[in-house]
Protein backbone atom coordinates (compact mmCIF):
# COMPACT_ATOMS: atom_id res chain seq x y z
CA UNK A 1 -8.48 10.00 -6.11
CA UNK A 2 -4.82 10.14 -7.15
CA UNK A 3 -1.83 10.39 -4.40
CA UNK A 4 0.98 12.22 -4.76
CA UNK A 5 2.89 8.86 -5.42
CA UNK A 6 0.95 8.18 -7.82
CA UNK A 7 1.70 11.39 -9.80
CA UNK A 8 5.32 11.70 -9.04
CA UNK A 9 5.71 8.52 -10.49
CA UNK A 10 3.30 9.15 -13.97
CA UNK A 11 6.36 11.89 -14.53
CA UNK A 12 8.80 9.80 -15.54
CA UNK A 13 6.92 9.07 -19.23
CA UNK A 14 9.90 10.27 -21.43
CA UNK A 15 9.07 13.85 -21.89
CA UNK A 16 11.40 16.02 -23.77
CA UNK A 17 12.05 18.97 -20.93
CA UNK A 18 14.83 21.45 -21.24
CA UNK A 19 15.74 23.44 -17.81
CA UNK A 20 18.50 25.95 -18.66
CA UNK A 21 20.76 24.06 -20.04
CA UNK A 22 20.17 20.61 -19.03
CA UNK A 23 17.96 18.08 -20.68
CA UNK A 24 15.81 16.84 -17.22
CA UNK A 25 15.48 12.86 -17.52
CA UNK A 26 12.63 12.47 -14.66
CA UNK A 27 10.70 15.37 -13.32
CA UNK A 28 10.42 13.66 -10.41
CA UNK A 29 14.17 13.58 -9.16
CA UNK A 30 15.69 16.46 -11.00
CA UNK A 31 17.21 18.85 -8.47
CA UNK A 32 15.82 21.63 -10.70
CA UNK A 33 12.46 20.15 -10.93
CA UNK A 34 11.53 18.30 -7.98
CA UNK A 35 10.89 20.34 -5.81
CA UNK A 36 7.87 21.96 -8.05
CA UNK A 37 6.74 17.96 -8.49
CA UNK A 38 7.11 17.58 -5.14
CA UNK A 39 4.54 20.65 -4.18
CA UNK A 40 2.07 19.19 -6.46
CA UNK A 41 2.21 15.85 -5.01
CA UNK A 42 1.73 17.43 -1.75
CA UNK A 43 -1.76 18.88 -3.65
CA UNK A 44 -2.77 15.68 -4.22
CA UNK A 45 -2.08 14.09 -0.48
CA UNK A 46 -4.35 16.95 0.72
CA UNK A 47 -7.58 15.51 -0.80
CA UNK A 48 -6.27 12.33 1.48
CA UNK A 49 -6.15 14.25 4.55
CA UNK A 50 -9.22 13.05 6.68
CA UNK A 51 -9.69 16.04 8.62
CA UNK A 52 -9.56 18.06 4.85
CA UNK A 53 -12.45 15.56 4.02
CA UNK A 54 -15.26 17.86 3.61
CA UNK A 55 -13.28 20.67 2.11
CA UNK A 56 -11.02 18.92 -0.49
CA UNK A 57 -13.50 16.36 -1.90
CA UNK A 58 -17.38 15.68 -2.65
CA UNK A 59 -19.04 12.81 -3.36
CA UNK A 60 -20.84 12.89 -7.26
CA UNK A 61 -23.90 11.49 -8.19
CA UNK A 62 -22.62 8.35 -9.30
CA UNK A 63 -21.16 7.74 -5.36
CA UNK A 64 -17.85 8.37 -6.36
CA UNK A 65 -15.87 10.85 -3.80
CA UNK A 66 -13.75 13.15 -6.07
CA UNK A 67 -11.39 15.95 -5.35
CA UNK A 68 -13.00 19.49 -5.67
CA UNK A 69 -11.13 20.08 -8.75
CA UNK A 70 -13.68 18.55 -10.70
CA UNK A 71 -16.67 19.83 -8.53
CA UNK A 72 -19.70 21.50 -10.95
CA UNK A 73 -21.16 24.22 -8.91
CA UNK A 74 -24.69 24.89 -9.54
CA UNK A 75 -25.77 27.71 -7.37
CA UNK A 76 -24.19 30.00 -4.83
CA UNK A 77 -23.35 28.03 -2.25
CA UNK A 78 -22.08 25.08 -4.45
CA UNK A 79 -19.53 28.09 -5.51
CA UNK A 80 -18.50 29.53 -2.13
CA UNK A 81 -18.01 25.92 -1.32
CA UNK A 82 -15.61 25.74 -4.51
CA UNK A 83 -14.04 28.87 -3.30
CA UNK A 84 -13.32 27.23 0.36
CA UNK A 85 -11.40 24.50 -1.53
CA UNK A 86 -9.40 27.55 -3.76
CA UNK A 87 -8.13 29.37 0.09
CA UNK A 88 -7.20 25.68 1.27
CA UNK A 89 -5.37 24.91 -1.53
CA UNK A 90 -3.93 28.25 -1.47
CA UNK A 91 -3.48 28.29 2.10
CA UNK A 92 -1.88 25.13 2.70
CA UNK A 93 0.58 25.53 -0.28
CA UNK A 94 2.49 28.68 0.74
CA UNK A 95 0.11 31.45 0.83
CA UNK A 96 -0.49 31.91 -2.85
CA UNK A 97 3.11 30.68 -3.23
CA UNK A 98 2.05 28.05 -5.87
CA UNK A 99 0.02 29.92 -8.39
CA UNK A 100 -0.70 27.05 -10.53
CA UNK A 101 -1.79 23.66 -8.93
CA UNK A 102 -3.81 20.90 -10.75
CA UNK A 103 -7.39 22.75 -9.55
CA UNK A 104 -6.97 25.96 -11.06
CA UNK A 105 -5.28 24.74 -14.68
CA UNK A 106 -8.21 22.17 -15.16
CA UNK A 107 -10.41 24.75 -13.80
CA UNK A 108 -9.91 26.24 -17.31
CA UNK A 109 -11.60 23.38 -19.20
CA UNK A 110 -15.16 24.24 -18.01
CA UNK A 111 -16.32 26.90 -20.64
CA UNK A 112 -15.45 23.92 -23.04
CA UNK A 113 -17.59 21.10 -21.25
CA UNK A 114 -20.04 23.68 -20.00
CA UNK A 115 -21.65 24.38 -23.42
CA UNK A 116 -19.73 22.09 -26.00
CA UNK A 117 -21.99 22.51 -29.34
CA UNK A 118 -20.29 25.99 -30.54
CA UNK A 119 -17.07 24.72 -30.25
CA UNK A 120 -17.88 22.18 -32.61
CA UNK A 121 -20.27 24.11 -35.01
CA UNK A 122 -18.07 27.38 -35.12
CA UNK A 123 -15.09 25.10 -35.89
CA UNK A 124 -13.96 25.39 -39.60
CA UNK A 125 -11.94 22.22 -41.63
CA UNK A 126 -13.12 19.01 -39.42
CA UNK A 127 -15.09 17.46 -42.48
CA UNK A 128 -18.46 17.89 -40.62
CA UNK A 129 -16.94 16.11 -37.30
CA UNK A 130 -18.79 16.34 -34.01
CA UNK A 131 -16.42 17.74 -31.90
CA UNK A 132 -18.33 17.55 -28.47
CA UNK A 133 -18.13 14.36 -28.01
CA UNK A 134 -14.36 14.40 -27.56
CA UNK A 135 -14.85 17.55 -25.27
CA UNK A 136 -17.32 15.40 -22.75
CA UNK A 137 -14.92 12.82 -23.28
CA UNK A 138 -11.73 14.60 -22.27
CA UNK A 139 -13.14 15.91 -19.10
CA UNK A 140 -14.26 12.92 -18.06
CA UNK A 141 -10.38 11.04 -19.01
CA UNK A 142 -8.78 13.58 -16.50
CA UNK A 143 -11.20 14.00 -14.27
CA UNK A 144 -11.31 10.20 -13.63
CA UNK A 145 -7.65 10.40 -13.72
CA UNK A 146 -7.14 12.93 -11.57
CA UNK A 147 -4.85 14.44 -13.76
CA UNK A 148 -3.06 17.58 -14.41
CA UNK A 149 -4.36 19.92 -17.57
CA UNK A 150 -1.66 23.03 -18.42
CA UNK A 151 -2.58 25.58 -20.49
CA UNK A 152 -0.81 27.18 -23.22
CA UNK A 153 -2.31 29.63 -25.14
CA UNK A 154 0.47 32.42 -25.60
CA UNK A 155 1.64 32.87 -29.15
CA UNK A 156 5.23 34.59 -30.12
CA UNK A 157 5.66 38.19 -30.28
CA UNK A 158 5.35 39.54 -33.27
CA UNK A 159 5.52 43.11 -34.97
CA UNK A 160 2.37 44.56 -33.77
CA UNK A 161 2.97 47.48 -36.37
CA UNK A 162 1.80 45.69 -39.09
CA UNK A 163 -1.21 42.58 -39.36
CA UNK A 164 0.32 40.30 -41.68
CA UNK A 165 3.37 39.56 -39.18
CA UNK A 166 1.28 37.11 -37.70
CA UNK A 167 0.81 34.91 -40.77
CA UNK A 168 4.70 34.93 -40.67
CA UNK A 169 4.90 34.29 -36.90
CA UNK A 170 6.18 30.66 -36.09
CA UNK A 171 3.23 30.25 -34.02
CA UNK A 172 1.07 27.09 -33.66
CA UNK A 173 -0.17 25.99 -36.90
CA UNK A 174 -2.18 23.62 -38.44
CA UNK A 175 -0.07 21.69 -41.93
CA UNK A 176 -2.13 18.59 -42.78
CA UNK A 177 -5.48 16.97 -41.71
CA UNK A 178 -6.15 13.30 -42.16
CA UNK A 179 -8.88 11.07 -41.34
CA UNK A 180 -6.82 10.37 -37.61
CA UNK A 181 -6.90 13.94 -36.55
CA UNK A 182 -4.64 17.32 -37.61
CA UNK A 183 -1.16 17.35 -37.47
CA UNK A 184 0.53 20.61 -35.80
CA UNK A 185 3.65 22.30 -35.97
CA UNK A 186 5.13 25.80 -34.51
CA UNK A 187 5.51 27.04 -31.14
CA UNK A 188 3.47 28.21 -27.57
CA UNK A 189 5.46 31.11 -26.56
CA UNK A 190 4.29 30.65 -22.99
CA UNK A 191 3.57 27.31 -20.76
CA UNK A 192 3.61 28.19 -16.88
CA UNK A 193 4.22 24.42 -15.50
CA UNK A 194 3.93 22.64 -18.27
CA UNK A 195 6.77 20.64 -17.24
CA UNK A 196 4.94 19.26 -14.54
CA UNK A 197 1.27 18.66 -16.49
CA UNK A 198 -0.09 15.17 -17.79
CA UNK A 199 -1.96 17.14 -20.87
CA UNK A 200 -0.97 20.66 -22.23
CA UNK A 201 -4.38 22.21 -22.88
CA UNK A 202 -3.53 24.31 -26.40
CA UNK A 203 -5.43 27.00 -27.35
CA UNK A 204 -4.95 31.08 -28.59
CA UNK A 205 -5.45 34.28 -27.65
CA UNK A 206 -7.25 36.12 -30.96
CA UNK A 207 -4.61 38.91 -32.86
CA UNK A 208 -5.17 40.81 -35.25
CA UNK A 209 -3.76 39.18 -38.57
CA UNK A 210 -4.53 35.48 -36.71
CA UNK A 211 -4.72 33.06 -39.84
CA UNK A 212 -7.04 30.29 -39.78
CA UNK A 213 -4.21 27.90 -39.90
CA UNK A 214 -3.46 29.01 -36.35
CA UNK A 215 -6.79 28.70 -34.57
CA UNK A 216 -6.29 25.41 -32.42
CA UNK A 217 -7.84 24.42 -29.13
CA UNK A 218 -7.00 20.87 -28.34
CA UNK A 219 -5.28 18.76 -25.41
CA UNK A 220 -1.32 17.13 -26.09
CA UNK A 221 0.29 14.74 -23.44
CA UNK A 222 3.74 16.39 -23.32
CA UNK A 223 5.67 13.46 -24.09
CA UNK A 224 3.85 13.19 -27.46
CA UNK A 225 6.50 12.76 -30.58
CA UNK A 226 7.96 16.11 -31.78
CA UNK A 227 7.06 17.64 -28.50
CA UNK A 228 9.60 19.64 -26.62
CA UNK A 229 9.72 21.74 -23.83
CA UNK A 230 12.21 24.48 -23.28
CA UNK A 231 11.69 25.99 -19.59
CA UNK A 232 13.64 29.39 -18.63
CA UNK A 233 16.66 28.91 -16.07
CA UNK A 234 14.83 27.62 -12.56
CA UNK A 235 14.64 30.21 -9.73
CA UNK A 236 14.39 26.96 -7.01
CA UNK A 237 16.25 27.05 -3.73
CA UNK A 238 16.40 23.23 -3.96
CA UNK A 239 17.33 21.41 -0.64
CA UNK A 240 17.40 25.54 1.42
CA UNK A 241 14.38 24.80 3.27
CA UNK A 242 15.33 26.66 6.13
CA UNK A 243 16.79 29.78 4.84
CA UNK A 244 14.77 29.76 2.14
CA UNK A 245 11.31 28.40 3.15
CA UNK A 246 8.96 29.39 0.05
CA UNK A 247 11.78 29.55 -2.74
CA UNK A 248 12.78 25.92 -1.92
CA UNK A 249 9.45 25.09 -2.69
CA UNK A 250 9.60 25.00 -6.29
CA UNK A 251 9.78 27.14 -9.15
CA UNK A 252 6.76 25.80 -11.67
CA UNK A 253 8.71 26.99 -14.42
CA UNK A 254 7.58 29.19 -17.27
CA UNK A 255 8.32 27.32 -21.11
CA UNK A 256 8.45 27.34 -24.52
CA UNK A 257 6.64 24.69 -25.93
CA UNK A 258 8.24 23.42 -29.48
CA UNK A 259 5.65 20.97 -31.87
CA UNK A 260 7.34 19.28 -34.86
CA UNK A 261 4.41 17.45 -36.88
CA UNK A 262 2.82 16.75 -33.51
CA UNK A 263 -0.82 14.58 -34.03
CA UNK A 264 -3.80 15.80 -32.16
CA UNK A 265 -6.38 13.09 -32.79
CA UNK A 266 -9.49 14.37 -33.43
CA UNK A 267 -10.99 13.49 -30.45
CA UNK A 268 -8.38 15.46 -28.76
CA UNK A 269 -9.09 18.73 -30.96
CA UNK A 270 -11.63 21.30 -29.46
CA UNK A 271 -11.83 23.63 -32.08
CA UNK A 272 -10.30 24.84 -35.28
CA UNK A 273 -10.36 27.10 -37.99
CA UNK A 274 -12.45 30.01 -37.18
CA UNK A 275 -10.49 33.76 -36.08
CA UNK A 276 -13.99 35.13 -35.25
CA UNK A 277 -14.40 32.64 -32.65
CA UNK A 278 -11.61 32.57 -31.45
CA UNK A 279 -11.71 36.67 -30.96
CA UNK A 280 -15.26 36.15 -28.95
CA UNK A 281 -13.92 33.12 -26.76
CA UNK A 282 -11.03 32.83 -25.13
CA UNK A 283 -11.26 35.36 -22.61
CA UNK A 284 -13.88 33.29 -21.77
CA UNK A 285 -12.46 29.84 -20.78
CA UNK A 286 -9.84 31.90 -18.86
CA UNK A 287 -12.87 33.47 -16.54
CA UNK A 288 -12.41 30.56 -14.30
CA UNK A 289 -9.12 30.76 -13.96
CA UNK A 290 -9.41 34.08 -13.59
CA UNK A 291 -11.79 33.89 -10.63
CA UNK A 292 -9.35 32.00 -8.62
CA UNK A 293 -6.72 34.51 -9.66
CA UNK A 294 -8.60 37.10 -7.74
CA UNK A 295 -9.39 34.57 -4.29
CA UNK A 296 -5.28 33.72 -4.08
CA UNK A 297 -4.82 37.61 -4.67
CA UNK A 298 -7.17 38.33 -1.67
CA UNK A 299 -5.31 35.59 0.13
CA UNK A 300 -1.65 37.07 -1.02
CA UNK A 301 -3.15 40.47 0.65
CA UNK A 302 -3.88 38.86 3.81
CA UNK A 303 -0.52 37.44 4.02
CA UNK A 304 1.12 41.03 3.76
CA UNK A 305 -1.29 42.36 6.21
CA UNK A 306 0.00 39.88 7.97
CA UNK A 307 3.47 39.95 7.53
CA UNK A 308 3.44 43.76 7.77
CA UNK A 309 1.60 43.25 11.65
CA UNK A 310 4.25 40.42 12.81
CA UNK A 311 7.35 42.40 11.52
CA UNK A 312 6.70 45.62 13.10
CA UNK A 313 5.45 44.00 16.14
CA UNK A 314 9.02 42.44 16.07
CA UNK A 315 11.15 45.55 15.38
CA UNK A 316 9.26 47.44 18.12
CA UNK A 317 7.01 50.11 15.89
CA UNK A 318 3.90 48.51 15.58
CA UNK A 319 2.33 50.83 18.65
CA UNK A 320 3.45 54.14 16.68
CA UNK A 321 0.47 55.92 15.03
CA UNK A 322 2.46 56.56 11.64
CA UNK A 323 3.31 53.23 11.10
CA UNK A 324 0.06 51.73 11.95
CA UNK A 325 -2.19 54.11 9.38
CA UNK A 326 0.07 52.69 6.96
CA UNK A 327 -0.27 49.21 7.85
CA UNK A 328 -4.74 49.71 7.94
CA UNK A 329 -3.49 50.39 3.74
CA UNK A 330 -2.89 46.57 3.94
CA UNK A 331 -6.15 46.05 5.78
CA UNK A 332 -8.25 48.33 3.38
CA UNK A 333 -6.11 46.16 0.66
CA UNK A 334 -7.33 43.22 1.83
CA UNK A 335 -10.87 43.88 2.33
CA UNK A 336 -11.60 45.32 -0.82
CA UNK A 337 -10.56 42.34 -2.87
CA UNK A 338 -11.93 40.26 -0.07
CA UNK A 339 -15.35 42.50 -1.04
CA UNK A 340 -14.67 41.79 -4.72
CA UNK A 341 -14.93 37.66 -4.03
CA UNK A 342 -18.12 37.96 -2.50
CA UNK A 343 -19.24 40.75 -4.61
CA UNK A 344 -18.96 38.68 -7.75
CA UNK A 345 -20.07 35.62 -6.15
CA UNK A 346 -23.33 37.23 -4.80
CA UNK A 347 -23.86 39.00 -8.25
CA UNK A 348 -23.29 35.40 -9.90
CA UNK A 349 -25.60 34.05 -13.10
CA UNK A 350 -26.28 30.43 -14.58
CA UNK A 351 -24.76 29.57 -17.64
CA UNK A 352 -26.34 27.81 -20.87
CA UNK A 353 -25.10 24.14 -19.34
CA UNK A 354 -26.38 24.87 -15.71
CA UNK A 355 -23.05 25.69 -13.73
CA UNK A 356 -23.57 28.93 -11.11
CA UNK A 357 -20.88 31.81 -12.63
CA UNK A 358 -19.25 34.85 -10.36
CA UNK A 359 -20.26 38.09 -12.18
CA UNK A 360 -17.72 38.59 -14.35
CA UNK A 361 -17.27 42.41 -13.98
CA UNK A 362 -16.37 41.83 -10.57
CA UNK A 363 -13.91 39.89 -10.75
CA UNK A 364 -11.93 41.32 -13.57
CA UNK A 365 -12.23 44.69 -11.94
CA UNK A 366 -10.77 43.29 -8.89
CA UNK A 367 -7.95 41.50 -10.53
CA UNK A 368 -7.51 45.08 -11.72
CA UNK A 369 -7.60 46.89 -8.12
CA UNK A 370 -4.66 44.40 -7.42
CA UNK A 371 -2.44 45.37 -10.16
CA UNK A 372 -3.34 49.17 -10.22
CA UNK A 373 -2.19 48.93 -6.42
CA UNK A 374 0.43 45.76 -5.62
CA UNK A 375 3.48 47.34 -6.60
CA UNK A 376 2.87 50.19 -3.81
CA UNK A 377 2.12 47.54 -1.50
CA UNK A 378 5.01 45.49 -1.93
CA UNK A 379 7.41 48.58 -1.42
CA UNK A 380 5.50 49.56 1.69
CA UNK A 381 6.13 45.65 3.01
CA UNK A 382 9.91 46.36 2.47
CA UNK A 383 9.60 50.01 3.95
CA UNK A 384 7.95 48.96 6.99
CA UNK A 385 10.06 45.72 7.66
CA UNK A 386 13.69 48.33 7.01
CA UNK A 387 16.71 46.21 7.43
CA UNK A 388 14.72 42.94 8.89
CA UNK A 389 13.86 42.32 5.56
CA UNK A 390 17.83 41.91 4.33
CA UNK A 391 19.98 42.14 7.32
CA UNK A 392 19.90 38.88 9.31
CA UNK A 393 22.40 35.80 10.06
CA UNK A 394 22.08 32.86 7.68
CA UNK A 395 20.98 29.36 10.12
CA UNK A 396 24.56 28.45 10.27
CA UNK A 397 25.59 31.76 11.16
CA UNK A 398 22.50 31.80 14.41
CA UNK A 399 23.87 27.99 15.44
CA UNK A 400 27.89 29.38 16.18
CA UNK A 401 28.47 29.75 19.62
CA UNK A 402 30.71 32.66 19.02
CA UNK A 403 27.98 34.52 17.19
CA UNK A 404 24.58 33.69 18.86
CA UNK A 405 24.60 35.88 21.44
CA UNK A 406 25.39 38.93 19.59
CA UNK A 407 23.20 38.42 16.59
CA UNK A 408 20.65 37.33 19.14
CA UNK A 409 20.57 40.38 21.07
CA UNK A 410 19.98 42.26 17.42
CA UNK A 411 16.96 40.17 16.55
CA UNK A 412 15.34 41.10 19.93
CA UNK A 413 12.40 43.33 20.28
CA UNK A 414 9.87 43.79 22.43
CA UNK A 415 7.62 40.71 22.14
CA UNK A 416 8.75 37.04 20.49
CA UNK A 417 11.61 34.98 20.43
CA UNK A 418 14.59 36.22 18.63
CA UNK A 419 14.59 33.27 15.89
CA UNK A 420 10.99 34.03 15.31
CA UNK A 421 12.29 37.45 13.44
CA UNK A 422 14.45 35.21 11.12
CA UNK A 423 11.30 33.31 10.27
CA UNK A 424 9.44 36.38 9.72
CA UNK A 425 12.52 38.13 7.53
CA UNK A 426 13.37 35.06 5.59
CA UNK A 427 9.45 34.86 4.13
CA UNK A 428 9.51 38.41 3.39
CA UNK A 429 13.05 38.53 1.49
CA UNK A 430 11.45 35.16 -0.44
CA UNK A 431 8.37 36.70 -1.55
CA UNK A 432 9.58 40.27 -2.49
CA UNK A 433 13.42 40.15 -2.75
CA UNK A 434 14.78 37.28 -4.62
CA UNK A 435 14.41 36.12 -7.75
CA UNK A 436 12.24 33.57 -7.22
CA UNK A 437 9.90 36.28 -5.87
CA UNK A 438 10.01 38.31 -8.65
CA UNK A 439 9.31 36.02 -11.06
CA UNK A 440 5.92 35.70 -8.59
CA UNK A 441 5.05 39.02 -9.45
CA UNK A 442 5.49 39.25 -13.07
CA UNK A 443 3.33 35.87 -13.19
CA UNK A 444 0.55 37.79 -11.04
CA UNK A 445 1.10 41.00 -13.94
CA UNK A 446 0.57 38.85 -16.55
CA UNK A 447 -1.41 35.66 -15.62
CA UNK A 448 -4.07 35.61 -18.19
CA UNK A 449 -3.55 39.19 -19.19
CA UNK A 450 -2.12 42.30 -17.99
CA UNK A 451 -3.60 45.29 -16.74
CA UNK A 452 -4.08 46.69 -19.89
CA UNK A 453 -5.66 43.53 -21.54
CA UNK A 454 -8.12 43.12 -18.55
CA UNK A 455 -9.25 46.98 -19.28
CA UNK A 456 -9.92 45.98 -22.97
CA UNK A 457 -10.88 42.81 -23.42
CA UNK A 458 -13.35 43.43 -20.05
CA UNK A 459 -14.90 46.68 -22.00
CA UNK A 460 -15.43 43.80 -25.26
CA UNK A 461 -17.97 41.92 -22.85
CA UNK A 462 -21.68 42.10 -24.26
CA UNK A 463 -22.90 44.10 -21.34
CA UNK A 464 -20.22 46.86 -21.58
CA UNK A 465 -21.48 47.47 -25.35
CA UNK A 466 -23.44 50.86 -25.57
CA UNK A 467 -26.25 49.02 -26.72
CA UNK A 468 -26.45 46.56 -24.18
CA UNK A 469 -28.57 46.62 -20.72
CA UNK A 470 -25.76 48.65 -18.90
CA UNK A 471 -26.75 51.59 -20.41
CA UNK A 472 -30.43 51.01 -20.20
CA UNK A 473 -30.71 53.65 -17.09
CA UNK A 474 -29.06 56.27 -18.71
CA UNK A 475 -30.92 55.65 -21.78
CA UNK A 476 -34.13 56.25 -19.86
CA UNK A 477 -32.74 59.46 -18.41
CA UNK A 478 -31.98 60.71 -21.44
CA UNK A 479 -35.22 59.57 -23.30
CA UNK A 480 -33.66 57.45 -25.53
CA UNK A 481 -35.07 54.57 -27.18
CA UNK A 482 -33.44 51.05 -27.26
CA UNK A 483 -31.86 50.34 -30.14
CA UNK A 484 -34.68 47.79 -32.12
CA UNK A 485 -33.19 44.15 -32.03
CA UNK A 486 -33.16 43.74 -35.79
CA UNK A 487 -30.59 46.68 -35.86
CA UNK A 488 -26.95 45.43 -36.04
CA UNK A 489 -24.90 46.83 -32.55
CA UNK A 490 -22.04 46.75 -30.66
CA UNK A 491 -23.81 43.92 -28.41
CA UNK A 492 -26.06 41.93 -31.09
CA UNK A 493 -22.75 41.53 -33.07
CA UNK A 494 -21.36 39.37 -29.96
CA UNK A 495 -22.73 35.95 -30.66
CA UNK A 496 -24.91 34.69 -28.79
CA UNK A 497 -23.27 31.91 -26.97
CA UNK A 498 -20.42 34.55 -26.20
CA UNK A 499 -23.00 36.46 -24.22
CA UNK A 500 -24.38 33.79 -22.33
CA UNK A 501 -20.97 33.07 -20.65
CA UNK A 502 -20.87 36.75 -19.74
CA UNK A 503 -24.03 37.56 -17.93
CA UNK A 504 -27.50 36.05 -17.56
């Protein structure tokens, strides 16, 4: 299993990576960056942790002992043992503070792995290729690497008034094909830590308007020629550990990956050519990801029950019955995506190559309930916590002489030390107001898809259809027949292999 050595050092390959302004010459060491590399290398030196044995690694058939990331879970408790890895991670890393480590973006690449053969036999303009074999063969390159797999699938905006914008979009194309693989060119609007990946997974979300040209799922290593990365300004409190103790963590950096006649080999190339596929499947790699989304959420609510308990014990109004109905809406926020987990666990299904998936409803509804309700919660953190969560002396302010015992005496309450309210206060005004907090939140609004995305693409899933088994009860009730399987419906037009990664 890799060490966080070992991956710190694998950064400095030559990459092209813009931050702000400044071209970064080793990930690594960059005060902009390092701190982010640093907070995946501590990811990796958790799977070396003895008493973390059990949790953080498994030994595979072969007798090799691997890190979870690449565990295969076959029934239910091979997944809630995958989902005990997910809180530790989480857990151990900040709280949810680090959306985006090494398990969840290779997480991604199991839909491909998982049943290969359509990828390959949808794809359109490979000369007959067998693409699976490269898909088996990729998993098993980072898996016995170890490594790091981001995704980027985001395409420019374009105008959305009119379909034929996207054939003019400078989105990821494909311009020539050649017996060593295609050769790409355009951009990824969107690459959330890209800077800090071994591979950039590339694939698309379907549009309407998509041209074939721009259907590409395949794996880069981002110092490829005529790759660049262009990450937004950095959000990092590099070197504030005290005063800052999640923001100086690392900021894993959104991008905008550039490709100037890049070459994918073709046993780097998952799929391409084909819109309709791409408009059945890639909600569908993104389920696991999505999954995990909804464990850290239920994990990010426990932290601001939490939070919202210690605080208010702190400022002395924890014992009033006003303030603690309002912090049960934190419990009662926490439980029901805590109820979603092991709703959509218990409700799981096997999929066509063997591997035990959460029910899929379930878990996109409860990444709902989390948006429909976060930005309430948030404000009712701040409300509770009043001035504690912006009012209190910097570190070097609390070590003066002069000033500790007056801003002492303002930081005491009626249980805990003093400097444990600065703790307390400086983790709130990280997570919900700074900068580097709210760029948290807009990544938890939009990771994967919004709120209005999970609404629609969820009611596109073959048992949602009003043909499909859903209905089947209310078809009884109403003496309806089911519609004869030679008839052409809302759920026989999803392909078949779609369906099979939605529900048994």
């Amino acid at each position: 299993m890799r060490t966080g050595k070992e991956y710190l050092a694998a950064l400095d390959d030559g990459r092209q990576l813009w931050v702000g302004d400044e071209l970064v010459d080793n990930v690594a060491t960059h005060p902009k960056t390092r701190a982010y590399a640093r907070r995946i290398a501590e990811f990796y030196d958790l799977h070396h942790r003895p008493d973390l044995q059990d949790v953080m690694t498994f030994v595979d058939e072969g007798g090799v002992r691997r890190s979870m990331t690449w565990f295969r879970h076959r029934s239910k408790d091979d997944l809630k043992r995958k989902r005990r890895y997910i809180e530790t991670v989480l857990r151990e890393l900040g709280g949810g503070a680090t959306p985006r480590t090494p398990d969840v973006n290779n997480y991604v690449l199991l839909t491909y792995v998982d049943d290969p053969e359509p990828w390959s036999s949808q794809a359109v303009g490979t000369g007959g290729r067998d693409l699976t074999e490269g898909i088996r063969g990729f998993w098993e390159l980072v898996r016995d690497g170890d490594l790091n797999t981001t995704p980027a699938f985001v395409d420019p905006q374009t105008d959305r008034s009119r379909e034929s914008a996207q054939a003019e979009s400078p989105a990821l194309k494909v311009v020539a094909t050649s017996d060593e693989g295609i050769t790409v060119r355009g951009v990824k609007a969107i690459g959330t830590g890209a800077a800090f990946g071994d591979w950039i997974h590339v694939g698309v979300f379907y549009r309407p308007g998509i041209q074939p040209e721009q259907v590409i799922f395949g794996a880069v290593p981002p110092n490829a020629p005529g790759v660049t990365i262009i990450c937004r300004e950095s959000n990092v409190r590099d070197g504030e550990d005290v005063e800052h103790p999640l923001a100086s963590q690392g900021d894993e950096l959104d991008s905008v990956i550039l490709f100037e006649d890049v070459l994918i080999p073709w046993d780097r190339v998952f799929h391409i050519g084909n819109p309709q596929h791409a408009a059945l499947y890639p909600q569908r790699v993104f389920d696991w990801l999505h999954y995990q989304a909804l464990v850290r959420q239920m994990v990010r609510a426990e932290l601001m029950l939490g939070l919202t308990l210690l605080i208010t014990e702190h400022i002395g109004t924890y014992q009033l019955p006003p303030v603690q109905a309002r912090i049960s809406q934190f419990a009662g926020f926490h439980q029901t995506l805590k109820a979603h987990v092991i709703a959509c666990e218990e409700e799981g299904f096997t999929t066509p190559g063997g591997l035990y998936k959460p029910n899929v409803l379930m878990f996109d509804y409860g990444r709902a309930y989390y948006l429909e309700n976060i930005a309430r919660m948030v404000n009712e953190v701040i409300d509770l916590a009043g001035r504690a969560s912006l009012i209190f002396p910097t570190e070097g302010q609390w070590q003066r002489p002069e000033l500790r015992p007056w801003l002492e005496a303002l930081q005491t309450g009626p249980v805990g030390r003093p400097h444990d309210r600065l703790r307390i206060s400086r983790v709130i005004r990280d997570l919900f107001l700074s900068d580097w907090g709210d760029r948290i939140s807009t990544f938890e609004n939009f990771n994967g898809t919004p709120l209005l995305a999970i609404r629609t693409l969820t009611m596109k899933r073959a048992e949602l259809s009003p043909s499909g088994p859903i209905a089947d009860l209310a078809r009884k009730v109403c003496g309806i027949e089911s519609a004869a399987e030679e008839q052409d419906t809302a759920y026989t037009a999803q392909a078949d292999y779609a369906r099979r990664q939605d529900a048994s």
